[in-house]
PDB file of N, CA and C in Angstrom:
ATOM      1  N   UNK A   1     -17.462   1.917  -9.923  1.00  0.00           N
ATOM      2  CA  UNK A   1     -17.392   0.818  -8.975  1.00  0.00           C
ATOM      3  C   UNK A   1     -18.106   1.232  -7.696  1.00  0.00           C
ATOM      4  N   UNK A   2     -18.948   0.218  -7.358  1.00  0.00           N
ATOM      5  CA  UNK A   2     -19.764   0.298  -6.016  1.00  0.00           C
ATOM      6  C   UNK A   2     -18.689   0.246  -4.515  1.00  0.00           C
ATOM      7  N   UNK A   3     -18.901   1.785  -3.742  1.00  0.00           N
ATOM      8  CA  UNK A   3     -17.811   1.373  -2.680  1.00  0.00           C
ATOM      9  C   UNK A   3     -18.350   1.514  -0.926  1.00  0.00           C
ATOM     10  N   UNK A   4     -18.260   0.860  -0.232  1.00  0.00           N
ATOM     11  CA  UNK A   4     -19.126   0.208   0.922  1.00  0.00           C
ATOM     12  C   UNK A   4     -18.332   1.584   1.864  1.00  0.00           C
ATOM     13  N   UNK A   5     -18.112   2.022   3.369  1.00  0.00           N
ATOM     14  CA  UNK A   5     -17.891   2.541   4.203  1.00  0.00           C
ATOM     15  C   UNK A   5     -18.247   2.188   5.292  1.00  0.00           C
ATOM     16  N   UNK A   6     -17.329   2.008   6.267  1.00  0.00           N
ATOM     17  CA  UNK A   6     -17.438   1.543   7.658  1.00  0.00           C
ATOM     18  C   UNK A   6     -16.283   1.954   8.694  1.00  0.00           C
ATOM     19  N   UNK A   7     -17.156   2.598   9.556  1.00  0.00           N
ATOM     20  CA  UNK A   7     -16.177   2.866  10.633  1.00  0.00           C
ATOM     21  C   UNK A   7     -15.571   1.760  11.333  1.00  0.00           C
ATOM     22  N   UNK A   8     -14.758   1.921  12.262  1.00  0.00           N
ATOM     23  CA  UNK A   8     -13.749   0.984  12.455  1.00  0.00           C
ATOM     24  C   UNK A   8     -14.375   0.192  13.465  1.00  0.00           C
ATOM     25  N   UNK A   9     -15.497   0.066  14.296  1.00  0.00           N
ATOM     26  CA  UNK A   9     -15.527  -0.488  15.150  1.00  0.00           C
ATOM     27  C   UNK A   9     -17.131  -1.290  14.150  1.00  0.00           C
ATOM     28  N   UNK A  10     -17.561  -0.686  13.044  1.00  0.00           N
ATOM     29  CA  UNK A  10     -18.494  -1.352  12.345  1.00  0.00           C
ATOM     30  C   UNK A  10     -17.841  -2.512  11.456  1.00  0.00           C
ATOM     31  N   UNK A  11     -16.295  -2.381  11.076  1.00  0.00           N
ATOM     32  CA  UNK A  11     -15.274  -3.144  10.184  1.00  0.00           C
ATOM     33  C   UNK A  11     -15.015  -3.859  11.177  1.00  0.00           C
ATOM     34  N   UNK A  12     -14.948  -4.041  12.020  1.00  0.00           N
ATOM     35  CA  UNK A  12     -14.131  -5.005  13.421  1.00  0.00           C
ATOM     36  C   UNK A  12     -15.214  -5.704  13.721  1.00  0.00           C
ATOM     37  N   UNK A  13     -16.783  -5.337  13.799  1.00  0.00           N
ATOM     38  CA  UNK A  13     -18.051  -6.042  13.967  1.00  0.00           C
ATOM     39  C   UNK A  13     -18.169  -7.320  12.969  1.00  0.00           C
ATOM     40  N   UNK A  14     -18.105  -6.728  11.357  1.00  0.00           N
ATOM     41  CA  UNK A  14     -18.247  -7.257  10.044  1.00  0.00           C
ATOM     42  C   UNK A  14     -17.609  -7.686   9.422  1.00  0.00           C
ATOM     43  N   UNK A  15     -16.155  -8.066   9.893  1.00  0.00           N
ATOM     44  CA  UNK A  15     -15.067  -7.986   9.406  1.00  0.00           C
ATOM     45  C   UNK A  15     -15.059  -8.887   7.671  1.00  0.00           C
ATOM     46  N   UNK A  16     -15.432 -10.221   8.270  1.00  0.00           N
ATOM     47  CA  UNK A  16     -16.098 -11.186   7.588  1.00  0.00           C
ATOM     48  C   UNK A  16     -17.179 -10.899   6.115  1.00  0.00           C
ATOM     49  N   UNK A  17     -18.257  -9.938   6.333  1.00  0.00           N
ATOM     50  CA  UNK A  17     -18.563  -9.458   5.078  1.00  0.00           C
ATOM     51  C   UNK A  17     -18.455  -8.880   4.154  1.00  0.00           C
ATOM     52  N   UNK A  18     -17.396  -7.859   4.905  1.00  0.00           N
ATOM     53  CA  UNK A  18     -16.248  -6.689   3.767  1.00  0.00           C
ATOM     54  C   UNK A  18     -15.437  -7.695   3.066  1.00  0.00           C
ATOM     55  N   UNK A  19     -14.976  -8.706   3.804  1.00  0.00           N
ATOM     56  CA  UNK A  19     -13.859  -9.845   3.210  1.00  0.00           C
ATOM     57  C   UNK A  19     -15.337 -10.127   1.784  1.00  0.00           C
ATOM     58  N   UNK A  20     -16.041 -10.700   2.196  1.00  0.00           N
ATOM     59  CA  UNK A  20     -16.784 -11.135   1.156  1.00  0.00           C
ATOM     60  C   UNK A  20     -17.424 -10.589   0.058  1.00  0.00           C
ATOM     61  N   UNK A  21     -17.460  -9.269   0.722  1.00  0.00           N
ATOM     62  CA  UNK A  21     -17.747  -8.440  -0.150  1.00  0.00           C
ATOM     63  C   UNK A  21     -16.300  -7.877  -1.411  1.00  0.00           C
ATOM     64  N   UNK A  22     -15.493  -8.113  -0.577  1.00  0.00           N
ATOM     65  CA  UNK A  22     -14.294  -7.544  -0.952  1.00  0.00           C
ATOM     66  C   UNK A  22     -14.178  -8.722  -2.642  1.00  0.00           C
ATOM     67  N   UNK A  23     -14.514 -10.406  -2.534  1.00  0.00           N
ATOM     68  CA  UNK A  23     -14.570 -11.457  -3.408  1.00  0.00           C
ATOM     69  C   UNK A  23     -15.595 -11.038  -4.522  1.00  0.00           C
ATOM     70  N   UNK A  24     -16.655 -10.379  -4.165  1.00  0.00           N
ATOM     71  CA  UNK A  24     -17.267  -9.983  -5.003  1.00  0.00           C
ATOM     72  C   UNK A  24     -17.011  -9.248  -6.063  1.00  0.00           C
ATOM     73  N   UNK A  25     -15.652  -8.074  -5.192  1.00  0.00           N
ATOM     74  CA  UNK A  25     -15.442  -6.834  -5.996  1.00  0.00           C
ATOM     75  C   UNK A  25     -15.757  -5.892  -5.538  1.00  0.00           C
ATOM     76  N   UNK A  26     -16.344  -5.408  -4.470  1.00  0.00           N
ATOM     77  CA  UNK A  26     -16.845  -4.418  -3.928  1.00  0.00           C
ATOM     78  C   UNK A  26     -16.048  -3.978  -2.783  1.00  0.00           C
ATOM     79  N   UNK A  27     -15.111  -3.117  -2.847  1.00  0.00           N
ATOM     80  CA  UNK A  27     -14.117  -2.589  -1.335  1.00  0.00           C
ATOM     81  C   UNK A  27     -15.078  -2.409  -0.356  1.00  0.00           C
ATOM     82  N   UNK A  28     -14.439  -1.900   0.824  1.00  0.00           N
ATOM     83  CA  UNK A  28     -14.713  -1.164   1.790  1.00  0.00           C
ATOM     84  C   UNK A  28     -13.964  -0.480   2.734  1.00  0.00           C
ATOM     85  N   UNK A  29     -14.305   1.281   2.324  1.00  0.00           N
ATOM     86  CA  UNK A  29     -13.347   2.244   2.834  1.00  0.00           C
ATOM     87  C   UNK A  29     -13.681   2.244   4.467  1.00  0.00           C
ATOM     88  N   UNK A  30     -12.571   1.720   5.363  1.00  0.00           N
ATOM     89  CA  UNK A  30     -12.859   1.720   6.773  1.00  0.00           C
ATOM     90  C   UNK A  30     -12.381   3.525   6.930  1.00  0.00           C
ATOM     91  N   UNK A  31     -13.517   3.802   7.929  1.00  0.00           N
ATOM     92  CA  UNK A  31     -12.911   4.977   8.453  1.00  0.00           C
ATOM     93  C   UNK A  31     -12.484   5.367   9.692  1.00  0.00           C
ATOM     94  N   UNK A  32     -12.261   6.378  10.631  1.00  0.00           N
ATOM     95  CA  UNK A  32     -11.661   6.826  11.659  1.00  0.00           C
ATOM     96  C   UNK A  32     -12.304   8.329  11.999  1.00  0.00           C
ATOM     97  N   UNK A  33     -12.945   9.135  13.072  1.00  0.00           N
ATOM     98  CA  UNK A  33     -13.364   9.519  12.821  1.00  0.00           C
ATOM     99  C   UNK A  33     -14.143  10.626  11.601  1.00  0.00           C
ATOM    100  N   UNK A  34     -14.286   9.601  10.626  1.00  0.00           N
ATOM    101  CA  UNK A  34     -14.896  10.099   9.412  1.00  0.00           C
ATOM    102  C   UNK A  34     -13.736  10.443   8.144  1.00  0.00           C
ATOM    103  N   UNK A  35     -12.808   9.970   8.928  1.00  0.00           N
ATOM    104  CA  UNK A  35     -11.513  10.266   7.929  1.00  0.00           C
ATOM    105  C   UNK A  35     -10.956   8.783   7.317  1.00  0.00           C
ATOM    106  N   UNK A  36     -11.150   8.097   6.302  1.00  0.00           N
ATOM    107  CA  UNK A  36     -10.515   7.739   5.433  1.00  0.00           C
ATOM    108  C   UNK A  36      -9.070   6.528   6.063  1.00  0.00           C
ATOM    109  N   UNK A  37      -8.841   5.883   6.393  1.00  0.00           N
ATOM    110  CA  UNK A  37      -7.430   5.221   7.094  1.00  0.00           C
ATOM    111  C   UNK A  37      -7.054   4.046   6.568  1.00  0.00           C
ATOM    112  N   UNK A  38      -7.802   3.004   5.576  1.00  0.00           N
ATOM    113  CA  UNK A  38      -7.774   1.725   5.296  1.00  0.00           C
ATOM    114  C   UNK A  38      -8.766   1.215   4.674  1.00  0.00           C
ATOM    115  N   UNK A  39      -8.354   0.098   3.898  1.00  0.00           N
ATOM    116  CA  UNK A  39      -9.836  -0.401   3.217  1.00  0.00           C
ATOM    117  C   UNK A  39      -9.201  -2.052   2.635  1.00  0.00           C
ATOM    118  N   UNK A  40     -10.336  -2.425   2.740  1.00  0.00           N
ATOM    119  CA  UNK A  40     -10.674  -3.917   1.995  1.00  0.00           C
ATOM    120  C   UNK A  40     -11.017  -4.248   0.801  1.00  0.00           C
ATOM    121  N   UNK A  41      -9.777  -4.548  -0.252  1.00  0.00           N
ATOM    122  CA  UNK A  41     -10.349  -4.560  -1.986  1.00  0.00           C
ATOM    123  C   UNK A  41     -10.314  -6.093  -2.078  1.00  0.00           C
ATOM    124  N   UNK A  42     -10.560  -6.239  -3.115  1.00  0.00           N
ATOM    125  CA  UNK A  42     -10.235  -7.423  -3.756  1.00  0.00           C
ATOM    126  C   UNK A  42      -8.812  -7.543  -4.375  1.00  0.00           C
ATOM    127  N   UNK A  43      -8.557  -8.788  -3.684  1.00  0.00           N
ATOM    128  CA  UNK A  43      -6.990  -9.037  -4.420  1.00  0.00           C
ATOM    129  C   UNK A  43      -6.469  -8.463  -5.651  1.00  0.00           C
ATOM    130  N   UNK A  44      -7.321  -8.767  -6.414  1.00  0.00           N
ATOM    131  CA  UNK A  44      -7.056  -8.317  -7.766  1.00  0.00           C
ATOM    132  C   UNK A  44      -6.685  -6.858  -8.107  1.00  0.00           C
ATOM    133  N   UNK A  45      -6.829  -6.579  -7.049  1.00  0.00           N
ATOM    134  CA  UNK A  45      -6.835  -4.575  -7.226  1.00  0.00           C
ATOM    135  C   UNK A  45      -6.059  -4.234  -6.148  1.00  0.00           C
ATOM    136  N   UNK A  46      -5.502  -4.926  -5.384  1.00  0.00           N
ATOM    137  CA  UNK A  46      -4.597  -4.956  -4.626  1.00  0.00           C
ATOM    138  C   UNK A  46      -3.116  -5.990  -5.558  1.00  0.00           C
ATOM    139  N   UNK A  47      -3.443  -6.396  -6.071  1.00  0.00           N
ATOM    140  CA  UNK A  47      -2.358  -6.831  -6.913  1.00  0.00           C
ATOM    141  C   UNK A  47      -1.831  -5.834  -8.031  1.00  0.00           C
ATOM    142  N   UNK A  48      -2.994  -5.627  -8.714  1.00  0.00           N
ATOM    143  CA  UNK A  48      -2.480  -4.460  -9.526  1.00  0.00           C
ATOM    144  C   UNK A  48      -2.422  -3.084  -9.096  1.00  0.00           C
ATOM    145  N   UNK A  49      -2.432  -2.563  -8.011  1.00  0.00           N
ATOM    146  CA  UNK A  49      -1.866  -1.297  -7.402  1.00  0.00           C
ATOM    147  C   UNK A  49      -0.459  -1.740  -7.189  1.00  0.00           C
ATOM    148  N   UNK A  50       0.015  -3.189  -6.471  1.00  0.00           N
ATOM    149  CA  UNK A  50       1.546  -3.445  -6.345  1.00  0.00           C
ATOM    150  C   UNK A  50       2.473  -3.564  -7.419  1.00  0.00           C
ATOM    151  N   UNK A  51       1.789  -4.222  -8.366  1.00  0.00           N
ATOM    152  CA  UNK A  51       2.466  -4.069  -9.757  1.00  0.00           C
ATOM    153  C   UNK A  51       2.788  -2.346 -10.600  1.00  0.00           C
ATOM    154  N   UNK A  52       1.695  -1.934 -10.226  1.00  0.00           N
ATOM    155  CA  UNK A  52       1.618  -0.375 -10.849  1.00  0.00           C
ATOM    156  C   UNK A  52       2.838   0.451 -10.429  1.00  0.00           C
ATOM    157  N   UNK A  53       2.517  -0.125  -8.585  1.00  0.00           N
ATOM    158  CA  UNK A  53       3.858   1.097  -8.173  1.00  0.00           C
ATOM    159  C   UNK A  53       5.299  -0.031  -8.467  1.00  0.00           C
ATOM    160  N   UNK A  54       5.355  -0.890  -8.579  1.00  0.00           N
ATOM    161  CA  UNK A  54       6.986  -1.541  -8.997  1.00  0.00           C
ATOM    162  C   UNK A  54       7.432  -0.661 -10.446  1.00  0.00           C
ATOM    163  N   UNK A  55       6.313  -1.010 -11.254  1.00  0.00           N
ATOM    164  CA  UNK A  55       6.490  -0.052 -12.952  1.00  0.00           C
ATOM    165  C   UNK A  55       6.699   1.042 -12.818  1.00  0.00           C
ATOM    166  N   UNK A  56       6.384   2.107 -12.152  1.00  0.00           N
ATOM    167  CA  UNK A  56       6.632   3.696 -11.531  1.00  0.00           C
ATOM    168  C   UNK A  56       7.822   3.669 -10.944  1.00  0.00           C
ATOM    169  N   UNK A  57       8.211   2.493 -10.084  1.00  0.00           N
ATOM    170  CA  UNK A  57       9.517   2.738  -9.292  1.00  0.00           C
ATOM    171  C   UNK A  57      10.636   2.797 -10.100  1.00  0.00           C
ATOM    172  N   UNK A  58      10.332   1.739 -11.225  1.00  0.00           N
ATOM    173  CA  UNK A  58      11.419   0.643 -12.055  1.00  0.00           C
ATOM    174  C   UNK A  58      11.290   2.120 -13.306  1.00  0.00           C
ATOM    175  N   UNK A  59      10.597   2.574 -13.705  1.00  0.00           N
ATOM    176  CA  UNK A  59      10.869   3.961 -14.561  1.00  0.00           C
ATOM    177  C   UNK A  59      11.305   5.096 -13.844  1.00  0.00           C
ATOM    178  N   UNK A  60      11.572   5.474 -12.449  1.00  0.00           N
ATOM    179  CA  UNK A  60      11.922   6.337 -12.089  1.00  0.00           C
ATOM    180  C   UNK A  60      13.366   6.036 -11.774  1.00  0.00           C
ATOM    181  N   UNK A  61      13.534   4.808 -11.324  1.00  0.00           N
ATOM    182  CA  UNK A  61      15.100   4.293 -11.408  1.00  0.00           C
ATOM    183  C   UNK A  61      16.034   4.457 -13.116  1.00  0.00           C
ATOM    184  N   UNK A  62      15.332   3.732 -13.747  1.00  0.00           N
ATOM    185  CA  UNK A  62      15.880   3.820 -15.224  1.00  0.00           C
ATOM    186  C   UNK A  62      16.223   5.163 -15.790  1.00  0.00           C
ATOM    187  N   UNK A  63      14.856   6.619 -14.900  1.00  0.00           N
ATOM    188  CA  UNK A  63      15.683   7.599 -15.283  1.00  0.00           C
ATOM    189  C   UNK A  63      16.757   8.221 -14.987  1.00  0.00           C
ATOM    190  N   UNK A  64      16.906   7.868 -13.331  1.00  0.00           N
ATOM    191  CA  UNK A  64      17.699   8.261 -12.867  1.00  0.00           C
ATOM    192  C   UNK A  64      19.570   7.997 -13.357  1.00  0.00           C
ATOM    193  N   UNK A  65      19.286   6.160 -13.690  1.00  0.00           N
ATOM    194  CA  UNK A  65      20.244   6.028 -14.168  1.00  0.00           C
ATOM    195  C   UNK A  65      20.671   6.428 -16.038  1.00  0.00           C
ATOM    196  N   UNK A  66      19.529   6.749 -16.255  1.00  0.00           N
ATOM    197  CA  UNK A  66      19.950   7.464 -17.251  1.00  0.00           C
ATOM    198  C   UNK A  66      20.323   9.233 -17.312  1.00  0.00           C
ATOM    199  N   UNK A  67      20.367   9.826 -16.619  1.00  0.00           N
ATOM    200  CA  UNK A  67      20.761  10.681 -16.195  1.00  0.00           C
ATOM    201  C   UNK A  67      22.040  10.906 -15.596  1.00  0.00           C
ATOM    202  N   UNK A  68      22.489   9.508 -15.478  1.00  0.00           N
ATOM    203  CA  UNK A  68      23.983   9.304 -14.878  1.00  0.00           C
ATOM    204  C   UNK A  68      24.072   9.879 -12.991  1.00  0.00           C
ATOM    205  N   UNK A  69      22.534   9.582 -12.401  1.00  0.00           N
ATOM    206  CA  UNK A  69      22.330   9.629 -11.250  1.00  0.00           C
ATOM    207  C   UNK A  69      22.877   8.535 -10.664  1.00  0.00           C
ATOM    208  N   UNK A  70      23.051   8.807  -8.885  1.00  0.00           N
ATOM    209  CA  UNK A  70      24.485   7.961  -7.850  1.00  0.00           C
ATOM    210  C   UNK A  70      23.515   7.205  -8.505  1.00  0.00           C
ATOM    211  N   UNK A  71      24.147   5.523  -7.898  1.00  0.00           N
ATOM    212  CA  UNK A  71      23.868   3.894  -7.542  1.00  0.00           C
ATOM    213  C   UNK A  71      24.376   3.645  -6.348  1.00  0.00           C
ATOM    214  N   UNK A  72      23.789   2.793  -6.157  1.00  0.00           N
ATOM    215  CA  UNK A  72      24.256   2.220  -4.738  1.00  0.00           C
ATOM    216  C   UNK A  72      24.011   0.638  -4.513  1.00  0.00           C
ATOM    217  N   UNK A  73      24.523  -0.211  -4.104  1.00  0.00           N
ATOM    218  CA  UNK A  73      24.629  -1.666  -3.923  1.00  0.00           C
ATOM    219  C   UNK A  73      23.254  -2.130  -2.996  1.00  0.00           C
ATOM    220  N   UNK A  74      22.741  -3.111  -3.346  1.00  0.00           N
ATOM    221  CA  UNK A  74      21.629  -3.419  -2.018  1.00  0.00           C
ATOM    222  C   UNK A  74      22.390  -2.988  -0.882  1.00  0.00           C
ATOM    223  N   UNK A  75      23.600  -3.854  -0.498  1.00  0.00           N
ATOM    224  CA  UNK A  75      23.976  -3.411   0.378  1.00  0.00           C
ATOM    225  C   UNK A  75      23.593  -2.876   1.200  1.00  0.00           C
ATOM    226  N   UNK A  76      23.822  -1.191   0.724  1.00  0.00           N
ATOM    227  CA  UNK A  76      23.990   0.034   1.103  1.00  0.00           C
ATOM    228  C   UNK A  76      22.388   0.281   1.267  1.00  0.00           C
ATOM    229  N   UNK A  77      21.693  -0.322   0.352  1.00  0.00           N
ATOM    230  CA  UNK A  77      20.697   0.238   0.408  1.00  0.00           C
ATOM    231  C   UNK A  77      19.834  -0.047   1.899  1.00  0.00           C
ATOM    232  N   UNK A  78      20.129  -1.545   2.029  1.00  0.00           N
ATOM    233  CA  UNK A  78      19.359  -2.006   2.901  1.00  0.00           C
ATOM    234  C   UNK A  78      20.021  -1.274   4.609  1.00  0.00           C
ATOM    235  N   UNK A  79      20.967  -1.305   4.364  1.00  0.00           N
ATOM    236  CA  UNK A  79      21.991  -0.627   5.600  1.00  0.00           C
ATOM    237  C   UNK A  79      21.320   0.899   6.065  1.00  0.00           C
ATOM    238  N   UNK A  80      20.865   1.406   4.578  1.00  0.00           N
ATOM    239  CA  UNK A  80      20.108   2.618   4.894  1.00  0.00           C
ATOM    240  C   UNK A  80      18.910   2.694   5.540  1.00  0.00           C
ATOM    241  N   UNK A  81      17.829   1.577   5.258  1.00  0.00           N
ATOM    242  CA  UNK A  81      16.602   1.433   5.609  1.00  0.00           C
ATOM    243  C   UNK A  81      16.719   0.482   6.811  1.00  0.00           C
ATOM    244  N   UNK A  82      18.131  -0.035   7.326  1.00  0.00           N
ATOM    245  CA  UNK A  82      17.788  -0.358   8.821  1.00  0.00           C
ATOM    246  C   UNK A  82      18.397   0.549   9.457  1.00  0.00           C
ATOM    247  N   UNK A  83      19.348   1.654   9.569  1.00  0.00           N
ATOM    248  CA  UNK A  83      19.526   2.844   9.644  1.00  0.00           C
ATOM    249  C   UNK A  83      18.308   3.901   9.828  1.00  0.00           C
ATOM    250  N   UNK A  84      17.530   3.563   9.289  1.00  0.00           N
ATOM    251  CA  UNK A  84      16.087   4.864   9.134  1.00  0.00           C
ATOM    252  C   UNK A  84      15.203   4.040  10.359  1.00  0.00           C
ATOM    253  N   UNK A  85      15.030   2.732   9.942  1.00  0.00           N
ATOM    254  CA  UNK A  85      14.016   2.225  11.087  1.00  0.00           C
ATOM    255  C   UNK A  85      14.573   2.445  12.540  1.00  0.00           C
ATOM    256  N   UNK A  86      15.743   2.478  12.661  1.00  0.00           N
ATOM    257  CA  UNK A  86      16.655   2.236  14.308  1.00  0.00           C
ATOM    258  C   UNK A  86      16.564   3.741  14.408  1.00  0.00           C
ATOM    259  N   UNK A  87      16.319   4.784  13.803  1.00  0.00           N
ATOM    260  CA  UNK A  87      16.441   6.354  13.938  1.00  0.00           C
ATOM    261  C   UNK A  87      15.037   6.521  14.511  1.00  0.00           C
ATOM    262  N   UNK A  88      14.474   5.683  14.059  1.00  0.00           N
ATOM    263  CA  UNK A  88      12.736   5.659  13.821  1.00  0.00           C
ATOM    264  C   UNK A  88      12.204   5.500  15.379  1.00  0.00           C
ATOM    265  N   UNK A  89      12.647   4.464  15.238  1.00  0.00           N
ATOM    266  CA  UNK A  89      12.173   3.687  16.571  1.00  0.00           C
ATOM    267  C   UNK A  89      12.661   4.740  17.746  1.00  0.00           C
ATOM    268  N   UNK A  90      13.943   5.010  17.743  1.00  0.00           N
ATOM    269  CA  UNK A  90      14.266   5.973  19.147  1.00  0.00           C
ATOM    270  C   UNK A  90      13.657   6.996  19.523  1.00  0.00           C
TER     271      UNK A  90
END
């Protein structure tokens, strides 16, 4: 796959043709000084990276509970992750 590169103030110039380019199929890795930070795909590959990691999550859960690893209620769960953000933030 053909992949484009643009620093961030060349992605903020162009924003508009990476998008279009992005319809084509063709990303574009924005960078930072020369390092890598973000990029513009096409939906489609941004859809299936989100699907990929749910299937990875959803098999790493299944092992866990097959292993007879804790559970925990949304609840709890979510209580945890506004717990982490309010730790975060301070």
């Amino acid at each position: 796959m053909t992949e484009n590169t643009a620093n961030v103030r060349e992605a903020r110039a162009h924003l508009a043709d990476h998008i279009n380019q992005a319809e084509q199929g063709v990303p574009t890795v924005i960078t930072r000084n020369g390092a890598p930070v973000a990029a513009v795909v096409p939906i489609a590959d941004f859809e299936a990276l989100e699907e990929a990691a749910d299937v990875l999550l959803a098999r790493e859960a299944e092992a866990v509970l097959a292993e007879g690893g804790p559970t925990v209620t949304m609840a709890e769960l979510l209580a945890d992750l506004f717990t982490e953000r309010a730790e975060g933030a301070a």
